[in-house]
C-alpha atoms as a PDB file:
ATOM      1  CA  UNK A   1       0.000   0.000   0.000  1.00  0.00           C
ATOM      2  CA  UNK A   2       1.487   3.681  -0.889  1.00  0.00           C
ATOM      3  CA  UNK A   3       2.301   5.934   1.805  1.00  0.00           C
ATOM      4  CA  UNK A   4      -0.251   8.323   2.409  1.00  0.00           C
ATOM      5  CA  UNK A   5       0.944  12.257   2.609  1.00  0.00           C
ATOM      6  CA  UNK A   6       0.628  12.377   6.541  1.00  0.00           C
ATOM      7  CA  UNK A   7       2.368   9.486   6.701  1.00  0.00           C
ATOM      8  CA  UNK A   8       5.105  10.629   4.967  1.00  0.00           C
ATOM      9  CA  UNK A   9       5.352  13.759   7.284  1.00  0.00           C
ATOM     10  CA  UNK A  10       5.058  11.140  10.208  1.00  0.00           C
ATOM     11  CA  UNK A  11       7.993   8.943   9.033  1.00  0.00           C
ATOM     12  CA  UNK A  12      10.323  12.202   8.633  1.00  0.00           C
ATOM     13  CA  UNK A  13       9.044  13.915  11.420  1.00  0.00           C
ATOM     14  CA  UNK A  14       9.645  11.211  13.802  1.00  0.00           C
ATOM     15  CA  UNK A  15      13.452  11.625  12.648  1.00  0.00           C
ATOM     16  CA  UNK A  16      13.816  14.489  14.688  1.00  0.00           C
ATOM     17  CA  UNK A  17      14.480  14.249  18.476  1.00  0.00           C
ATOM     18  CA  UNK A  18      11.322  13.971  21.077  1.00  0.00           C
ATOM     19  CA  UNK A  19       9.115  14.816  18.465  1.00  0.00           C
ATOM     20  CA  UNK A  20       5.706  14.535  18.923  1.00  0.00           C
ATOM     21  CA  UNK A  21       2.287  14.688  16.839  1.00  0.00           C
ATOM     22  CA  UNK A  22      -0.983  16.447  18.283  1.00  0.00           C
ATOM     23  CA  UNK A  23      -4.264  17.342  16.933  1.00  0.00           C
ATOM     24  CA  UNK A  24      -5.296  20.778  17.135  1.00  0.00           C
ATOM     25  CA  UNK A  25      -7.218  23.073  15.252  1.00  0.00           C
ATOM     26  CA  UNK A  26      -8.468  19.349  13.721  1.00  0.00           C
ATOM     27  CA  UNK A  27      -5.354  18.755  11.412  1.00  0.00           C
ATOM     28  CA  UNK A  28      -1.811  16.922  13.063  1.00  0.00           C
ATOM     29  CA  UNK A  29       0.247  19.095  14.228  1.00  0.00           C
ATOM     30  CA  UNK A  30       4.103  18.340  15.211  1.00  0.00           C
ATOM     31  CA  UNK A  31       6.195  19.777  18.497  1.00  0.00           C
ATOM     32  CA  UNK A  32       9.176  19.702  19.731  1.00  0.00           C
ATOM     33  CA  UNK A  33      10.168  18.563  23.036  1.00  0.00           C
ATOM     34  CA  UNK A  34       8.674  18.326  26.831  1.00  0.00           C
ATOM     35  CA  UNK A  35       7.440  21.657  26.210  1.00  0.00           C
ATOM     36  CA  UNK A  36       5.494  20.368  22.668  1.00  0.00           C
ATOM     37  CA  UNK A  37       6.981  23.680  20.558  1.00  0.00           C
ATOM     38  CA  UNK A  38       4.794  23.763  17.594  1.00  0.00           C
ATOM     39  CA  UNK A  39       7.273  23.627  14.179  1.00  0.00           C
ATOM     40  CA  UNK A  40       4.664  21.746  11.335  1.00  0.00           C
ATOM     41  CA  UNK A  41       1.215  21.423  10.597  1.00  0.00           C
ATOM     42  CA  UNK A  42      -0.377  18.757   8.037  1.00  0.00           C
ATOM     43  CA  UNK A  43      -3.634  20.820   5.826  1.00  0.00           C
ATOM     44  CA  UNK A  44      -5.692  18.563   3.972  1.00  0.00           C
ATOM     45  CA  UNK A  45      -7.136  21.180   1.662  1.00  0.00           C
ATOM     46  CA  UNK A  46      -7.664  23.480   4.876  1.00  0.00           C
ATOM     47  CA  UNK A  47     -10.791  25.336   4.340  1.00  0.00           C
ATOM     48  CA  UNK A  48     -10.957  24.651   0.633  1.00  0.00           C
ATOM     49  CA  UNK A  49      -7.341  24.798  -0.286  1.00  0.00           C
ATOM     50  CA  UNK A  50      -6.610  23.160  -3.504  1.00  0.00           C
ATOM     51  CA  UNK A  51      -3.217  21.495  -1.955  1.00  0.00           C
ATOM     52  CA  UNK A  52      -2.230  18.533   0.318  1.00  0.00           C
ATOM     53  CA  UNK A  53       1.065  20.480   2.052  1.00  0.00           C
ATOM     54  CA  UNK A  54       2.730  21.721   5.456  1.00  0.00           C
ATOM     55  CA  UNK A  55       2.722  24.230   7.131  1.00  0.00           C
ATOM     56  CA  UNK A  56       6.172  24.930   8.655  1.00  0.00           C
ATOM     57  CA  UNK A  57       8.569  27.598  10.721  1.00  0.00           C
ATOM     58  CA  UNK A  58      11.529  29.377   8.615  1.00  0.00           C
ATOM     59  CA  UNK A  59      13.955  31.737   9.366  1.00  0.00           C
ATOM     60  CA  UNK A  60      13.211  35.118   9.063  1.00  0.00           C
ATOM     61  CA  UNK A  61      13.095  36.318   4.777  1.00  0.00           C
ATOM     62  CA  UNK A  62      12.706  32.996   3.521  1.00  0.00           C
ATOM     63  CA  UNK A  63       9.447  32.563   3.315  1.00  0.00           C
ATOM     64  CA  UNK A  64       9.703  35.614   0.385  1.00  0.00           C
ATOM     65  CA  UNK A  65      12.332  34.107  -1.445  1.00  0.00           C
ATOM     66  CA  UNK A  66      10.658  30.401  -1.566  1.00  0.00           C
ATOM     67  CA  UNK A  67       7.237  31.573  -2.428  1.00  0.00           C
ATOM     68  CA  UNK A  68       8.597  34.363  -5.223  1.00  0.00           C
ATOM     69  CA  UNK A  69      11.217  31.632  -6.387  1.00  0.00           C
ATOM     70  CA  UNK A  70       8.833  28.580  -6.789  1.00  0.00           C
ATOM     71  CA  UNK A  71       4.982  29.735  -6.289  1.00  0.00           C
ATOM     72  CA  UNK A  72       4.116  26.040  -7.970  1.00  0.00           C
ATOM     73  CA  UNK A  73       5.642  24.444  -4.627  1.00  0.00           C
ATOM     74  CA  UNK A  74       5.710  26.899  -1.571  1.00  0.00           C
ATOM     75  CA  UNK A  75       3.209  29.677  -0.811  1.00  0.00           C
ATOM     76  CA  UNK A  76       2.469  31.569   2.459  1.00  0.00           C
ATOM     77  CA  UNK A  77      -0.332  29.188   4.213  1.00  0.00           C
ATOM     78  CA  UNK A  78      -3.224  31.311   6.009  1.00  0.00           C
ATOM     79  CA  UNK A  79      -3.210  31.912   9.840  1.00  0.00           C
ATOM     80  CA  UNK A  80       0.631  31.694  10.303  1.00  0.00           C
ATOM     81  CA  UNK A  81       1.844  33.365   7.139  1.00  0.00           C
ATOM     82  CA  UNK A  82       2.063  36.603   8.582  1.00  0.00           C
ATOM     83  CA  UNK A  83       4.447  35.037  11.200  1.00  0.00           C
ATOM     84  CA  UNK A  84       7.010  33.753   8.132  1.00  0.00           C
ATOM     85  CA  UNK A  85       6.179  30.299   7.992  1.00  0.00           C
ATOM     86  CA  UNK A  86       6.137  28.340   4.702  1.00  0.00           C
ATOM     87  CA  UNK A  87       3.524  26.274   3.117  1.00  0.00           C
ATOM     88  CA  UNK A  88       5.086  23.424   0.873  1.00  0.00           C
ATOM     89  CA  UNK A  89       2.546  21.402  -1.547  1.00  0.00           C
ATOM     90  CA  UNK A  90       3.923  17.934  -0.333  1.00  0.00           C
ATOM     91  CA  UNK A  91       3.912  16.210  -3.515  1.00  0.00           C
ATOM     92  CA  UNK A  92       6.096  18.674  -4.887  1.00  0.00           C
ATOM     93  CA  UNK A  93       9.187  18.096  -3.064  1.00  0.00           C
ATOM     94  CA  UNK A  94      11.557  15.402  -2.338  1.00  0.00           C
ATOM     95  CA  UNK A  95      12.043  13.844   0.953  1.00  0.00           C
ATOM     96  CA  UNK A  96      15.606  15.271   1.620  1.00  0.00           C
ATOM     97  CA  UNK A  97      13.956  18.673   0.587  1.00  0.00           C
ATOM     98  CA  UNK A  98      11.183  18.221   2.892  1.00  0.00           C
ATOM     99  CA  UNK A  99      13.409  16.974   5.616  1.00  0.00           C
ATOM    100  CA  UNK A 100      16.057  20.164   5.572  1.00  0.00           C
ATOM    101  CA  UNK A 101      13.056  22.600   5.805  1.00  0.00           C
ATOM    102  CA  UNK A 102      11.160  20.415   8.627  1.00  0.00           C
ATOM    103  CA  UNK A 103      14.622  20.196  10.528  1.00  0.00           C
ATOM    104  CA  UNK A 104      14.907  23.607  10.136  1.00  0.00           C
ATOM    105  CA  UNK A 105      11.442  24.303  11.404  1.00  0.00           C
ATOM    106  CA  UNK A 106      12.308  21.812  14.312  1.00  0.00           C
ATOM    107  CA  UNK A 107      15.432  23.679  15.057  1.00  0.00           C
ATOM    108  CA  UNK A 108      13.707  27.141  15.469  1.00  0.00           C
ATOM    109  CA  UNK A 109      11.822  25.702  18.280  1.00  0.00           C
ATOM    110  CA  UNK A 110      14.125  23.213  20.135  1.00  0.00           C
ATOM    111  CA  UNK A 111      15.717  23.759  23.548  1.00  0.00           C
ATOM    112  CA  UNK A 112      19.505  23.996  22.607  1.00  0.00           C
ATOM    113  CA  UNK A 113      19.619  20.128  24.625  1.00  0.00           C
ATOM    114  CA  UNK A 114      17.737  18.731  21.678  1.00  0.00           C
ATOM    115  CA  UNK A 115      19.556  20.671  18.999  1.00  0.00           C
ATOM    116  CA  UNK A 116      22.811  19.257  19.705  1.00  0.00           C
ATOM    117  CA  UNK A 117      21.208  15.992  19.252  1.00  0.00           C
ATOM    118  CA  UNK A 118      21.150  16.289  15.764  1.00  0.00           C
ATOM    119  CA  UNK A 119      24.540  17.655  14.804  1.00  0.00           C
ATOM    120  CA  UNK A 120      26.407  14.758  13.305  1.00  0.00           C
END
């Protein structure tokens, strides 16, 4: 059986350290540590939308230069836009995409313990 888009965000989610999935606001969301930072949210055509994607945390600009750059793959999702964070249609990207923008999401969140947990 294919893997299913939340699934896929599961498997690379789980990756990162004492990372957790919780509903709220009625999609999966994904934290980060004891404290359950939120750094991704699965939408399942939220309200309508026309894409299967996440919603994640980025660094301060690059939600501008994704979304100008490639507007067929990343766009600024409703709600948490105005914050910076990134939407990314999910079957659009790669997995080793998806996973440097979810780590990076994870990162802007984590205590500095669980950081150094995934430097090599």
């Amino acid at each position: 059986m294919a893997e299913t888009p939340l699934d896929r965000l599961r498997r690379l989610c789980a990756e990162l350290p004492e990372s957790t999935e919780k509903v709220a606001w009625g999609a999966p969301t994904f934290r980060a540590g004891a404290k359950g930072k939120l750094y991704a949210m699965f939408a399942d055509h939220h309200h309508g939308d026309e894409h299967v994607c996440v919603w994640c945390h980025a660094p301060v600009g690059k939600q501008e230069v994704l979304v100008h750059a490639e507007p067929e793959r990343f766009f600024k999702p409703p709600y948490v836009g105005p914050s910076g964070w990134i939407g990314i249609i999910l079957e659009r990207i790669d997995d080793d995409e998806l996973r440097g923008h979810l780590r990076e999401a994870y990162l802007r969140v984590a205590t500095k313990t669980l950081a150094k947990r995934l430097e090599p």
